[in-house]
N, C-alpha and C. Protein backbone atom coordinates (compact mmCIF):
# COMPACT_ATOMS: atom_id res chain seq x y z
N UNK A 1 0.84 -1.20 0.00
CA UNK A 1 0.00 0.00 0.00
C UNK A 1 0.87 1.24 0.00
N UNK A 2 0.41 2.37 -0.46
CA UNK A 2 0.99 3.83 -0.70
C UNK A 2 1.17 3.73 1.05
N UNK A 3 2.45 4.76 1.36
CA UNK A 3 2.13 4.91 2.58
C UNK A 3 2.87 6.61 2.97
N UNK A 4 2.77 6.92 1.77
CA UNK A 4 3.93 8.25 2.07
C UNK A 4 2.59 9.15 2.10
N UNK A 5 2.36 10.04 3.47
CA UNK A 5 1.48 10.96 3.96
C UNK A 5 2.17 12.34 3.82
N UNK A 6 2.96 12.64 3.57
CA UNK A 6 3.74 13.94 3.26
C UNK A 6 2.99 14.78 2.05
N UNK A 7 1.90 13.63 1.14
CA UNK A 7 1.82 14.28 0.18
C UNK A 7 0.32 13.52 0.04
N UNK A 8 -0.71 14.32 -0.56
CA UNK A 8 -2.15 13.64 -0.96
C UNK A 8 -2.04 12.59 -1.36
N UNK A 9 -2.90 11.88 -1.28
CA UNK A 9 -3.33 10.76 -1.84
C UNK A 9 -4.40 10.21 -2.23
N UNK A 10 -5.13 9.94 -3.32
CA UNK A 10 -6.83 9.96 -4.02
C UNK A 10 -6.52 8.27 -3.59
N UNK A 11 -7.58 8.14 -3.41
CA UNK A 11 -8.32 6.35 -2.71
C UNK A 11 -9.61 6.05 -3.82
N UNK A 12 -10.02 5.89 -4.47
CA UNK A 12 -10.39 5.70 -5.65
C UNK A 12 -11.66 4.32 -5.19
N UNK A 13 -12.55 4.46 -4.76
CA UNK A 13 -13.53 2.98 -5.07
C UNK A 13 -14.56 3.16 -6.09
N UNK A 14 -14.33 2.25 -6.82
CA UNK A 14 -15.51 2.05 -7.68
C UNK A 14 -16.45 1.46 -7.10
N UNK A 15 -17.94 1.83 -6.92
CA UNK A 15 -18.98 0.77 -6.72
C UNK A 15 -18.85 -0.67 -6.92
N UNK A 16 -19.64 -0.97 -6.27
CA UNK A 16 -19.98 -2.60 -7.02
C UNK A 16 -20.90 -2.64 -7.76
N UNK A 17 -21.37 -4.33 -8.26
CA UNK A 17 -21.92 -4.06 -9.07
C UNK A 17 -23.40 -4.40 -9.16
N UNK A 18 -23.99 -3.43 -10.46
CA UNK A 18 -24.98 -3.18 -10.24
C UNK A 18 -25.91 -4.30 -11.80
N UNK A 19 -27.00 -4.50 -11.52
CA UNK A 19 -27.74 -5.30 -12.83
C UNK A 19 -27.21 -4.04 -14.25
N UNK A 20 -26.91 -3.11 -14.43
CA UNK A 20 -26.33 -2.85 -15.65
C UNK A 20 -25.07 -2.40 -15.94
N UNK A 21 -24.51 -2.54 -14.64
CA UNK A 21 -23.24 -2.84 -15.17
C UNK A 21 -22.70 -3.83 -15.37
N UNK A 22 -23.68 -5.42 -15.08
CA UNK A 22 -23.42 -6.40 -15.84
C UNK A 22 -23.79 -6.15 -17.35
N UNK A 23 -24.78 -5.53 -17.60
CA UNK A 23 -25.18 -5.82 -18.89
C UNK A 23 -24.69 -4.32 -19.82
N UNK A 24 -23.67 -4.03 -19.32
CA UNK A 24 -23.25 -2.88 -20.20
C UNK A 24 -24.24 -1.61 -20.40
N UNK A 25 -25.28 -1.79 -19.95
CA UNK A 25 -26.13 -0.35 -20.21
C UNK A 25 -25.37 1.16 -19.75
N UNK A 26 -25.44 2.13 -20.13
CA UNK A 26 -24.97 3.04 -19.78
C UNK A 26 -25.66 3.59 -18.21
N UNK A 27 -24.95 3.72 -17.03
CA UNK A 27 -25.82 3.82 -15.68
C UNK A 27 -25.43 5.20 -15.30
N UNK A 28 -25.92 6.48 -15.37
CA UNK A 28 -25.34 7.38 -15.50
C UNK A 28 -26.23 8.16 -13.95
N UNK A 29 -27.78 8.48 -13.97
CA UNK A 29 -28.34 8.90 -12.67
C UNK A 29 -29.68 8.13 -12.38
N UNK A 30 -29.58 6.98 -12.99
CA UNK A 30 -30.79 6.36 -12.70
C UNK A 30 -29.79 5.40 -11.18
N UNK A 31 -30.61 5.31 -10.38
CA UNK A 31 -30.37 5.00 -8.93
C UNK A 31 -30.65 3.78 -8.66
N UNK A 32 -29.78 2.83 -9.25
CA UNK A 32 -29.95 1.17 -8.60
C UNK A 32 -29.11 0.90 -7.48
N UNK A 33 -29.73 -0.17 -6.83
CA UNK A 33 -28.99 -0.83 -6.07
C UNK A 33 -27.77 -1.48 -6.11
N UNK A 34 -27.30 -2.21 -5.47
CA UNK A 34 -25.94 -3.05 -5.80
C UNK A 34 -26.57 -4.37 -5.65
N UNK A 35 -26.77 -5.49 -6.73
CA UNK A 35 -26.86 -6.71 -6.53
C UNK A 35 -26.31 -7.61 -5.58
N UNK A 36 -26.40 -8.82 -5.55
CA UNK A 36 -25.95 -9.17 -3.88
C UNK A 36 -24.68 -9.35 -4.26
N UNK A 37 -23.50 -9.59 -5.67
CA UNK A 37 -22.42 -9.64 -5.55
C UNK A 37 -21.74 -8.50 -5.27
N UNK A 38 -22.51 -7.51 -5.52
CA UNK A 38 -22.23 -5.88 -5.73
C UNK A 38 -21.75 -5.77 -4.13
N UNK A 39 -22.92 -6.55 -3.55
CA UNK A 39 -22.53 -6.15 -1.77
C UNK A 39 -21.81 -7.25 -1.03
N UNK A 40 -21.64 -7.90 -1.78
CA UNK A 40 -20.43 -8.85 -0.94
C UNK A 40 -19.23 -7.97 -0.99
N UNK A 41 -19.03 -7.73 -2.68
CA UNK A 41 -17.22 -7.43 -3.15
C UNK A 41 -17.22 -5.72 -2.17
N UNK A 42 -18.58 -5.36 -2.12
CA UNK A 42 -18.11 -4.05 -1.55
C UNK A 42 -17.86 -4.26 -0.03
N UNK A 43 -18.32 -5.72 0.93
CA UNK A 43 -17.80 -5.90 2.03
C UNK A 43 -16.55 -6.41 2.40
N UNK A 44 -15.95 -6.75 0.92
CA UNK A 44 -14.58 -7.05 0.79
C UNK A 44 -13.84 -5.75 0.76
N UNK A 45 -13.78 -5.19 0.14
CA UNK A 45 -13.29 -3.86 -0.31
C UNK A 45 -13.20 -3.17 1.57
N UNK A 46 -14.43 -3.49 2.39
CA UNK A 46 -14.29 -3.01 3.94
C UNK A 46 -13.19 -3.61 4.54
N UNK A 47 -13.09 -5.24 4.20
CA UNK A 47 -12.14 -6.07 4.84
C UNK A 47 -10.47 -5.91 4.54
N UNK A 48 -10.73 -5.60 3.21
CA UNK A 48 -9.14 -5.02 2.62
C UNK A 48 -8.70 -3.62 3.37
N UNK A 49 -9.50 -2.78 3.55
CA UNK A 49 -9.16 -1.50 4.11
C UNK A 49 -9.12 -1.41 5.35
N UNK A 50 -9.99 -2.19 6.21
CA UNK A 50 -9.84 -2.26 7.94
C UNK A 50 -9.46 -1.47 8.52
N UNK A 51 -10.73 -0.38 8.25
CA UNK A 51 -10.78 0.96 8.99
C UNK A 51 -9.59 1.96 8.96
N UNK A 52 -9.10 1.73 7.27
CA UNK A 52 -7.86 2.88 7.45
C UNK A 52 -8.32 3.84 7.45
N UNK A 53 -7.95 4.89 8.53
CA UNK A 53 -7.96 5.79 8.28
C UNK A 53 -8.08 7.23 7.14
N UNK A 54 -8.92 7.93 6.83
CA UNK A 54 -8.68 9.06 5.73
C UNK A 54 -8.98 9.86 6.27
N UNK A 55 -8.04 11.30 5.64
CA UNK A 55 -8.42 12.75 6.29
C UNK A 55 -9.95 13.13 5.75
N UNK A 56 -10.23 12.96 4.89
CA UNK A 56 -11.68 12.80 4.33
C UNK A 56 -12.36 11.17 3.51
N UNK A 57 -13.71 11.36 3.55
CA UNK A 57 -14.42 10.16 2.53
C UNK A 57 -15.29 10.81 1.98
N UNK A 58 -15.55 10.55 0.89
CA UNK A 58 -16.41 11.91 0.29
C UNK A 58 -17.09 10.52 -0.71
N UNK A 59 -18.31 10.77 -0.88
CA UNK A 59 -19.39 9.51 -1.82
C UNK A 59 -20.35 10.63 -2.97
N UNK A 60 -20.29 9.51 -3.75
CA UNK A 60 -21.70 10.35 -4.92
C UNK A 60 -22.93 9.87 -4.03
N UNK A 61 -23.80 10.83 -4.65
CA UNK A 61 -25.13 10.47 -3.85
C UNK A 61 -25.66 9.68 -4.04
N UNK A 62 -25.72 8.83 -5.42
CA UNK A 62 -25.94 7.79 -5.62
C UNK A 62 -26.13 6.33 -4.78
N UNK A 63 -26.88 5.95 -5.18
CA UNK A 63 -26.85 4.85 -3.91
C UNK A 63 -26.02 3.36 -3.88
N UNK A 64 -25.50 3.50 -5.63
CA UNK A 64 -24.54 2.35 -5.29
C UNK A 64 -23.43 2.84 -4.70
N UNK A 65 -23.41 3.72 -4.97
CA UNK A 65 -22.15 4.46 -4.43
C UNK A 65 -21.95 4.63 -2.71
N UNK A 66 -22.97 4.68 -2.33
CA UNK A 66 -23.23 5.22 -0.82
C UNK A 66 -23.05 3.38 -0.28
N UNK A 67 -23.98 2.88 -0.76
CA UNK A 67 -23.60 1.28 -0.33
C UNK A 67 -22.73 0.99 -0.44
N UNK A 68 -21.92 0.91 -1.21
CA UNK A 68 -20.42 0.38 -1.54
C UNK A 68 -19.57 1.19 -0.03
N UNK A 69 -19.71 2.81 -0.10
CA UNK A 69 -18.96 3.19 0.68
C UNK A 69 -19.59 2.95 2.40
N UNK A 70 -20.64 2.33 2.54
CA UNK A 70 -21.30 2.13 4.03
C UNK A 70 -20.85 0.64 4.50
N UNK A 71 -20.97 -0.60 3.17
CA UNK A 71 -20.77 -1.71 3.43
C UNK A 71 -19.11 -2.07 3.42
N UNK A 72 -18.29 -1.06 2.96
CA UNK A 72 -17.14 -0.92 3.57
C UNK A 72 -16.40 -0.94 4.66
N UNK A 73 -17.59 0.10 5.44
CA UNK A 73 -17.21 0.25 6.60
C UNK A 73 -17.10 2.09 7.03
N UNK A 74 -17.34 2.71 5.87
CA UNK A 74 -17.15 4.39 5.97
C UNK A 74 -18.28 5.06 5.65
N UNK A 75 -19.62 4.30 6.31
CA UNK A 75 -20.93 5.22 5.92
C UNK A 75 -21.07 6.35 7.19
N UNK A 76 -20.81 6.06 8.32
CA UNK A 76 -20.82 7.13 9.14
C UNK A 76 -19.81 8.25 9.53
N UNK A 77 -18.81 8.31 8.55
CA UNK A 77 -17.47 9.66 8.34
C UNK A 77 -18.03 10.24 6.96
N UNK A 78 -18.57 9.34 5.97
CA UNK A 78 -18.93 9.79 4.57
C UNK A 78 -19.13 11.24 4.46
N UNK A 79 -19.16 12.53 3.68
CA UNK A 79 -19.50 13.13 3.13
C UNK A 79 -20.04 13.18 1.44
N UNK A 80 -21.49 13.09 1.41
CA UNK A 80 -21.84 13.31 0.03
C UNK A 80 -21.63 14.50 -0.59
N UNK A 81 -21.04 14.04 -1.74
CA UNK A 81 -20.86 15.16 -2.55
C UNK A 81 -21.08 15.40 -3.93
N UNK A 82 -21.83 15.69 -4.72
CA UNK A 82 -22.72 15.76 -5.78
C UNK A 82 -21.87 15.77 -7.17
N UNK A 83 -20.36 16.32 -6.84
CA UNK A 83 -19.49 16.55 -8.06
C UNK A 83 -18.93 14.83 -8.68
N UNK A 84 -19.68 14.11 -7.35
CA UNK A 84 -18.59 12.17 -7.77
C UNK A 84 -20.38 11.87 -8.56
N UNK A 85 -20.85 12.46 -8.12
CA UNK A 85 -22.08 11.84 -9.37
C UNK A 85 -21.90 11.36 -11.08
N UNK A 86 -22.10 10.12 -11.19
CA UNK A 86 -21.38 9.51 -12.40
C UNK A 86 -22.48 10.66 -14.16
N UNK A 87 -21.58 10.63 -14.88
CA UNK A 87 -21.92 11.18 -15.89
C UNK A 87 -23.07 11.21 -16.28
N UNK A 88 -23.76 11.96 -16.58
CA UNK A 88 -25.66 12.61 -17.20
C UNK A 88 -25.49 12.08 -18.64
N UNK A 89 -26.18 11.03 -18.83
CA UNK A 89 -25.80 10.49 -20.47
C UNK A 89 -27.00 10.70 -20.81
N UNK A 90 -28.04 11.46 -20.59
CA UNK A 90 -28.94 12.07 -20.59
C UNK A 90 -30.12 11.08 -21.67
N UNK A 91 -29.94 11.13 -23.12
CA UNK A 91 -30.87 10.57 -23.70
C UNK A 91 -30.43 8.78 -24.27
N UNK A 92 -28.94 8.87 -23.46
CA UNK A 92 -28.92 7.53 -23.96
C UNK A 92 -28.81 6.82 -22.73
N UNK A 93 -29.05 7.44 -21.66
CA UNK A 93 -29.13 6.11 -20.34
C UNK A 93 -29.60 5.15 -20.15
N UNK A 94 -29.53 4.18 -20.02
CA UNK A 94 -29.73 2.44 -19.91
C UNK A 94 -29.78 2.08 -21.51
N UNK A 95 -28.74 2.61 -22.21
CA UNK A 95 -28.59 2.07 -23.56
C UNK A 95 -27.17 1.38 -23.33
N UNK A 96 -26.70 0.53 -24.24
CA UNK A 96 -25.50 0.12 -24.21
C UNK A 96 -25.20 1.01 -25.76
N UNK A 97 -23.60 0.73 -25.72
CA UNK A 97 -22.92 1.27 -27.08
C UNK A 97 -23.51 0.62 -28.06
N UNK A 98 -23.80 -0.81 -28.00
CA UNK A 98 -23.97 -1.15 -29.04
C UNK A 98 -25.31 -0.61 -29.98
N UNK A 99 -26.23 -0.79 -28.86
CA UNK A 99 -27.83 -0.11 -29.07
C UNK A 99 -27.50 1.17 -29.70
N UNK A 100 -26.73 1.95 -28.97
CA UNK A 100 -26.48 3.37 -29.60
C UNK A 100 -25.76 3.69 -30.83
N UNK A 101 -25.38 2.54 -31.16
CA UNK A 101 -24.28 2.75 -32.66
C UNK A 101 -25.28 2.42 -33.40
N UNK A 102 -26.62 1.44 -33.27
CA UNK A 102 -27.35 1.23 -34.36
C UNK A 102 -28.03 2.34 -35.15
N UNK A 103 -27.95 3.55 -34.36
CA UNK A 103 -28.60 4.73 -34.90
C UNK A 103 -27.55 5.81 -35.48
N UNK A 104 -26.24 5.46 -34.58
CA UNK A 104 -25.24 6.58 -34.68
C UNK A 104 -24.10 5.95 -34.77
N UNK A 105 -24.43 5.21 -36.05
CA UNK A 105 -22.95 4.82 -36.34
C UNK A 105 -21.52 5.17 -35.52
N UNK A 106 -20.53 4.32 -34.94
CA UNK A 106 -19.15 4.73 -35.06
C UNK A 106 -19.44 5.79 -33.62
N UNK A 107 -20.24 6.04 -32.83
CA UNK A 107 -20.86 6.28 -31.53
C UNK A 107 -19.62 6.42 -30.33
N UNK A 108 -18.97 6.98 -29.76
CA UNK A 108 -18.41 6.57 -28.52
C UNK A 108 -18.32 7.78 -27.36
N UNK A 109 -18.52 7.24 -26.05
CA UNK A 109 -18.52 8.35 -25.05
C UNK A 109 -17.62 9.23 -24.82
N UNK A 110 -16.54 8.89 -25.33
CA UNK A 110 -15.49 9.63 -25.22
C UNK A 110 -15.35 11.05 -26.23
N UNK A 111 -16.18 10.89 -27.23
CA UNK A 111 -15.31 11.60 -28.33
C UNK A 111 -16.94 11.78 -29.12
N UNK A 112 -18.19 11.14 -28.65
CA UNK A 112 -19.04 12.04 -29.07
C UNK A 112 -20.06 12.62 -28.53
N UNK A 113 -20.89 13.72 -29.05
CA UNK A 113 -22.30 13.96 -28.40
C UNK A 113 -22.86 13.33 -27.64
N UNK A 114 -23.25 13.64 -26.14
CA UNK A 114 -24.35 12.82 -25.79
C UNK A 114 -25.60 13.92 -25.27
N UNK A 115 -26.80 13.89 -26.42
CA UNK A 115 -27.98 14.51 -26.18
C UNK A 115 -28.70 14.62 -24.88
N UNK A 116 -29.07 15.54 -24.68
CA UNK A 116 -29.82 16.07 -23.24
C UNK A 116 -28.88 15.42 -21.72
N UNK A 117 -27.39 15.19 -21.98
CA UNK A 117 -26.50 14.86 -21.30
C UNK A 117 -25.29 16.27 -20.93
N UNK A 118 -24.38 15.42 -20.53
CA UNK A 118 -23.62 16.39 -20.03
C UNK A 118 -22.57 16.00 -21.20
N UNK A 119 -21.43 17.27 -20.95
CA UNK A 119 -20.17 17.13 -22.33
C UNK A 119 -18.98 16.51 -21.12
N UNK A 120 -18.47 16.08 -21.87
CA UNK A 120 -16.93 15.70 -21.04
C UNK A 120 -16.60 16.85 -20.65
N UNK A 121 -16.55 18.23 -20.79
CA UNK A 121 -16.00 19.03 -20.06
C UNK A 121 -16.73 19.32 -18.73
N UNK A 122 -17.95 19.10 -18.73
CA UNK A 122 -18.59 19.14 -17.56
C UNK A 122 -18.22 18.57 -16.47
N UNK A 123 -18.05 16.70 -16.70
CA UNK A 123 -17.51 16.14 -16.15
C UNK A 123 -15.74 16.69 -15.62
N UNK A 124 -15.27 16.90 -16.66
CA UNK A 124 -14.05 17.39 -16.16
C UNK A 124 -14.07 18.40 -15.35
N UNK A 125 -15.42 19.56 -15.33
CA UNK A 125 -15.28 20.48 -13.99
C UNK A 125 -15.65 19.89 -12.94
N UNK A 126 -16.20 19.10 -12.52
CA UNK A 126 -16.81 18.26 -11.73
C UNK A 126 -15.76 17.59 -10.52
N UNK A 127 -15.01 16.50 -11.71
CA UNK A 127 -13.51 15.99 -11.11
C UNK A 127 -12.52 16.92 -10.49
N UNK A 128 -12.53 18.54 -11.24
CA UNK A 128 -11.42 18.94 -10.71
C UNK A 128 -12.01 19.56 -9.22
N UNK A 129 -13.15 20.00 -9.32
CA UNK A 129 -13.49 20.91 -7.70
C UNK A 129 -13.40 19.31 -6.91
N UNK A 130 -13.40 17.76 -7.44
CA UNK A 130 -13.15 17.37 -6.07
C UNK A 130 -12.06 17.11 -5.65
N UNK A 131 -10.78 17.11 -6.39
CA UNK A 131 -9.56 17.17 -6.46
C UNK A 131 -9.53 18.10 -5.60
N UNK A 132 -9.26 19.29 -6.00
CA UNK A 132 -9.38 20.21 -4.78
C UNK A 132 -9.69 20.56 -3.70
N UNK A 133 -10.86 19.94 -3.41
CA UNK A 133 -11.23 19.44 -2.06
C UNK A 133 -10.30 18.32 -1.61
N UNK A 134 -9.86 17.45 -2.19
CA UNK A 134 -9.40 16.17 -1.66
C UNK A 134 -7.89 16.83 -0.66
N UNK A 135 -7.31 17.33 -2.16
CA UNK A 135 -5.87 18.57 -1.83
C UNK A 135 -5.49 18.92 -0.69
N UNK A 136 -6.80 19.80 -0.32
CA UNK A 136 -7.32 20.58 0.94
C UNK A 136 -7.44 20.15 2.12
N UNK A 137 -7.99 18.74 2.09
CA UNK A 137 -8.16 18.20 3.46
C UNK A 137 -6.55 17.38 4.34
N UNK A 138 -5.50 17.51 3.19
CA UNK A 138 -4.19 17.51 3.76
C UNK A 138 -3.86 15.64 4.35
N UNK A 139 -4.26 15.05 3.75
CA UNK A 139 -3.96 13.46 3.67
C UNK A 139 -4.53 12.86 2.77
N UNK A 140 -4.56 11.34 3.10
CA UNK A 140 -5.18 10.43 2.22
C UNK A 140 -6.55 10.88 1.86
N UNK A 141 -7.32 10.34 0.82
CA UNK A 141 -8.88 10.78 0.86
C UNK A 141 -9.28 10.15 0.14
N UNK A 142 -10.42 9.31 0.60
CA UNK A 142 -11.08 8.18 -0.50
C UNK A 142 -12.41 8.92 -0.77
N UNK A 143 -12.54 8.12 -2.15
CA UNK A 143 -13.74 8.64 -2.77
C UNK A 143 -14.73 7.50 -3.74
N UNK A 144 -15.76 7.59 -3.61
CA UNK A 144 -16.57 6.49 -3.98
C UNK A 144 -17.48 6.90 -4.50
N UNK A 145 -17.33 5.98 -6.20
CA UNK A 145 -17.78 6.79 -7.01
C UNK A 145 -18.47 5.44 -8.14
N UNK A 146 -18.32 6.26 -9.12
CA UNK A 146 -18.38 5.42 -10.40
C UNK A 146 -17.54 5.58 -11.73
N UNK A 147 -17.43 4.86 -12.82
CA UNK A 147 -16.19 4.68 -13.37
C UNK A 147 -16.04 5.49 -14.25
N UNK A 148 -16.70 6.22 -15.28
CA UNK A 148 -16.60 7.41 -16.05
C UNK A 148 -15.96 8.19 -15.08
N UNK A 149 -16.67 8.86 -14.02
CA UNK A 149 -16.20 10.45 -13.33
C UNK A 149 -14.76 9.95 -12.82
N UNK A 150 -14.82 8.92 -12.13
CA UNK A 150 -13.31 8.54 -11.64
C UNK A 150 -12.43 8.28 -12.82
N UNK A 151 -12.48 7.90 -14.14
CA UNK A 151 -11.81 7.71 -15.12
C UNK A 151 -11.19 8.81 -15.36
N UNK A 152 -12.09 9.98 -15.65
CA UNK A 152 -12.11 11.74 -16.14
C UNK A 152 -11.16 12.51 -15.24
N UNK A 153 -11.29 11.95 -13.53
CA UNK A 153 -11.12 12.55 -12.49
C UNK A 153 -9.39 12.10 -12.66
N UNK A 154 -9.42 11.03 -12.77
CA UNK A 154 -7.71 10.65 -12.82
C UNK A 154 -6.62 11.03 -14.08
N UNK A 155 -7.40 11.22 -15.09
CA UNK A 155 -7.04 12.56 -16.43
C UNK A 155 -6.86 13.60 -15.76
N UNK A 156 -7.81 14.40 -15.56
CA UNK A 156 -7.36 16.08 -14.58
C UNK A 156 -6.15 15.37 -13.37
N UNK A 157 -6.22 14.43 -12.44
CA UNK A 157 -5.34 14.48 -11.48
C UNK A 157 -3.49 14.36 -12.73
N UNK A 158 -3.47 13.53 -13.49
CA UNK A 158 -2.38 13.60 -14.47
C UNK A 158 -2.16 14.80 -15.37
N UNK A 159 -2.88 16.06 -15.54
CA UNK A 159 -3.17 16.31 -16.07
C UNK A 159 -3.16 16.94 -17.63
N UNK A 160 -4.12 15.48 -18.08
CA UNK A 160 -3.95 14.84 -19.70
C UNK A 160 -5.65 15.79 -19.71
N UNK A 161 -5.85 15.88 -20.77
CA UNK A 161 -7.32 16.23 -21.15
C UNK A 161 -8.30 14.79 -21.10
N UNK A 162 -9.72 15.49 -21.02
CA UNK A 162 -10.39 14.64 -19.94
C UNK A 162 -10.90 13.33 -21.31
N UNK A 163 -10.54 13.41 -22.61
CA UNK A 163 -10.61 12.12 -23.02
C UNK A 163 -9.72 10.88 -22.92
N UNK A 164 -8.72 11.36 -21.81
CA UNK A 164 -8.02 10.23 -21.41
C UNK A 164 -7.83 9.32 -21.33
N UNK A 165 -9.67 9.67 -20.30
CA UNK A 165 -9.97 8.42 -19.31
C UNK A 165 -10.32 7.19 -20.20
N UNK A 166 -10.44 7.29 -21.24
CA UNK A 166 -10.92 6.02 -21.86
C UNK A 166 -9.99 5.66 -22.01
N UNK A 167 -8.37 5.64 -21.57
CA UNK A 167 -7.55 4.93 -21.26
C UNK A 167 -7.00 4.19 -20.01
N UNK A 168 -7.92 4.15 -18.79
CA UNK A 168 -8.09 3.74 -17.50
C UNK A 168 -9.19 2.68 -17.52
N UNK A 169 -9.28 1.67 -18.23
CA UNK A 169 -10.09 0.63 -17.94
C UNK A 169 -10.30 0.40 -16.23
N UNK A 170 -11.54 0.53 -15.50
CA UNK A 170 -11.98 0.24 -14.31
C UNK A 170 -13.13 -0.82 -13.71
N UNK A 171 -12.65 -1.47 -13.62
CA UNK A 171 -14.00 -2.38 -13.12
C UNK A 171 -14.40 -2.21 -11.96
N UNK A 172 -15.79 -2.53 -11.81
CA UNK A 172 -16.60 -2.49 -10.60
C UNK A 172 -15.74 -3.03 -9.37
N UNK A 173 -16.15 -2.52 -7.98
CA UNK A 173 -15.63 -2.86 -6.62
C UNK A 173 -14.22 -2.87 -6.61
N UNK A 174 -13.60 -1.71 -7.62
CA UNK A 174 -11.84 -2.22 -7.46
C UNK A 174 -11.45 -1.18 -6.56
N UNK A 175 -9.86 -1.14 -6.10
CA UNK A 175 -9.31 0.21 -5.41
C UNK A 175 -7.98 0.39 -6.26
N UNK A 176 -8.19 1.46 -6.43
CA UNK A 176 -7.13 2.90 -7.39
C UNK A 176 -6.15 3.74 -6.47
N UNK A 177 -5.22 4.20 -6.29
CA UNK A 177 -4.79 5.31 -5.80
C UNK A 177 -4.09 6.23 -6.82
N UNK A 178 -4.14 7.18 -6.66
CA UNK A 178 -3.36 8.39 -6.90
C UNK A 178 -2.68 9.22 -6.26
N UNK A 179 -1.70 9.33 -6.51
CA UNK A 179 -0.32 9.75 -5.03
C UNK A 179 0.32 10.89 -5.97
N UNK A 180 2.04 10.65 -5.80
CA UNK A 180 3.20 11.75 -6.27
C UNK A 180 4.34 10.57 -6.02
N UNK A 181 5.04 10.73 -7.45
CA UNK A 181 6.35 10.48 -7.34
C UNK A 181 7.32 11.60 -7.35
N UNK A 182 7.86 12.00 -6.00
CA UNK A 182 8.22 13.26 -5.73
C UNK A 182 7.28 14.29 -6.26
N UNK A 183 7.21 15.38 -7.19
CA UNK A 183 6.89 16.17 -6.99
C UNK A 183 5.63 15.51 -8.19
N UNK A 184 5.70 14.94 -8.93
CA UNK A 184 4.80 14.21 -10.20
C UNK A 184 3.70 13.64 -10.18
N UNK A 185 2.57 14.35 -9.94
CA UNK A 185 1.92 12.95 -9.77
C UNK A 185 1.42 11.76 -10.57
N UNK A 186 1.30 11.05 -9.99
CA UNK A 186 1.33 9.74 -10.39
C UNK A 186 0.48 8.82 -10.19
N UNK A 187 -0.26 7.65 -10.68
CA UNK A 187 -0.61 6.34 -10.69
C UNK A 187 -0.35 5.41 -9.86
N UNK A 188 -0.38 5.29 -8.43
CA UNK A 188 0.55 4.83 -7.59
C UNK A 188 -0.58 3.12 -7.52
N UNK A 189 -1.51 3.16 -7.61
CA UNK A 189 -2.53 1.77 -7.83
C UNK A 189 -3.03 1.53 -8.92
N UNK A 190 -3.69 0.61 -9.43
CA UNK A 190 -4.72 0.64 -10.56
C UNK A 190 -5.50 -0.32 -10.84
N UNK A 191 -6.99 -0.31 -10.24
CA UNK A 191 -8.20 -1.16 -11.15
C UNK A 191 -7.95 -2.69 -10.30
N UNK A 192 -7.30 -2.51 -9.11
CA UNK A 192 -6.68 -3.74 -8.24
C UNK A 192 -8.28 -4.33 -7.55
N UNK A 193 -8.77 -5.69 -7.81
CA UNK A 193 -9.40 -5.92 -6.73
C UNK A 193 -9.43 -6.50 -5.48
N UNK A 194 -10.05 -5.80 -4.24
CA UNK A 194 -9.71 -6.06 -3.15
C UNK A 194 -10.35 -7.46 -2.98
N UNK A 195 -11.18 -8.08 -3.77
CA UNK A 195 -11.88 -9.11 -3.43
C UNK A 195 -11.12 -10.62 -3.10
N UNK A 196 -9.82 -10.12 -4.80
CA UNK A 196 -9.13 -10.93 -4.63
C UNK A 196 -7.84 -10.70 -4.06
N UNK A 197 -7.63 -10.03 -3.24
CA UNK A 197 -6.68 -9.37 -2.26
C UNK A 197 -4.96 -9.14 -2.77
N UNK A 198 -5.61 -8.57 -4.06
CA UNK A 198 -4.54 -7.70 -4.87
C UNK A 198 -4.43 -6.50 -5.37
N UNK A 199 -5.11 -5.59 -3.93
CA UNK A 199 -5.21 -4.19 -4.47
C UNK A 199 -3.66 -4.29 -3.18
């Protein structure tokens, strides 16, 4: 584990998982639950961490999100905060890519339109005010989220422009960090799951 406190550190949980993020649908603010594997791996994810300590925990309001971060073990330090709310895909939510290419050819989230949604730059303002908060609170700081905004969020923490993130493959219930190599920051975890006790 990262252990150098001299300098921030982003704690990164992805939810667990939910019935469409098995099935690829796009899950952007429609509010599901976590299926029962969703809430095992996220009571793993508690067992891997065993009450470490963070100067902050900050959750999307979302409720897989809030479960993941309660069945952890950090629902009563949590702070919700509205900016880890996963991306507004507005007219294509609970579509998968594929559904969406049948109309719009050659289709991808990264790099096109998404109607009555939000733009990647949105998202990218989003990521950076929580960066800044994270900054601020002067230690480690986990955050529990979902995998677009945390994808976007770890582009601004490198900071690459926010189509990056579609180079951070993330799966459900994993743990991420983001630290500094000396002054650089850096990638210090990635996409590790705690389930199988290789974060």
């Amino acid at each position: 584990m990262p252990s150098n406190n001299s300098q921030p550190e982003l704690w990164l949980i992805r939810h667990g998982e939910t019935a469409w993020s098995l099935s690829g649908q796009h899950t952007g603010r429609t509010d599901l639950p976590l299926t029962a594997d969703g809430q095992r791996h996220a009571e793993e994810i508690g067992r891997y961490l065993a009450g470490r300590p963070f100067a902050l925990v900050l959750t999307s309001p979302l409720q897989r999100a809030r479960e993941t971060c309660r069945l952890a073990g950090y629902g009563a330090v949590a702070q919700i905060d509205p900016d880890l709310s996963e991306w507004d895909y507005g007219a294509y939510e609970g579509r998968t890519s594929a559904q969406i290419q049948e109309t719009v050819p050659g289709w991808n989230i990264w790099s096109s339109p998404v109607p009555e949604g939000e733009t990647i730059q949105q998202v990218a303002a989003r990521g950076a005010r929580v960066i800044e908060r994270a900054v601020k609170a002067g230690g480690a700081v986990a955050l529990f989220a979902h995998g677009h905004v945390l994808r976007i969020l770890t582009a601004s923490w490198l900071g690459l422009a926010p189509d990056a993130g579609r180079l951070f493959a993330l799966e459900t219930a994993t743990l991420s960090v983001l630290g500094h190599e000396r002054e650089t920051r850096v990638i210090s975890r990635w996409n590790l799951p705690a389930r199988q006790g290789g974060a």
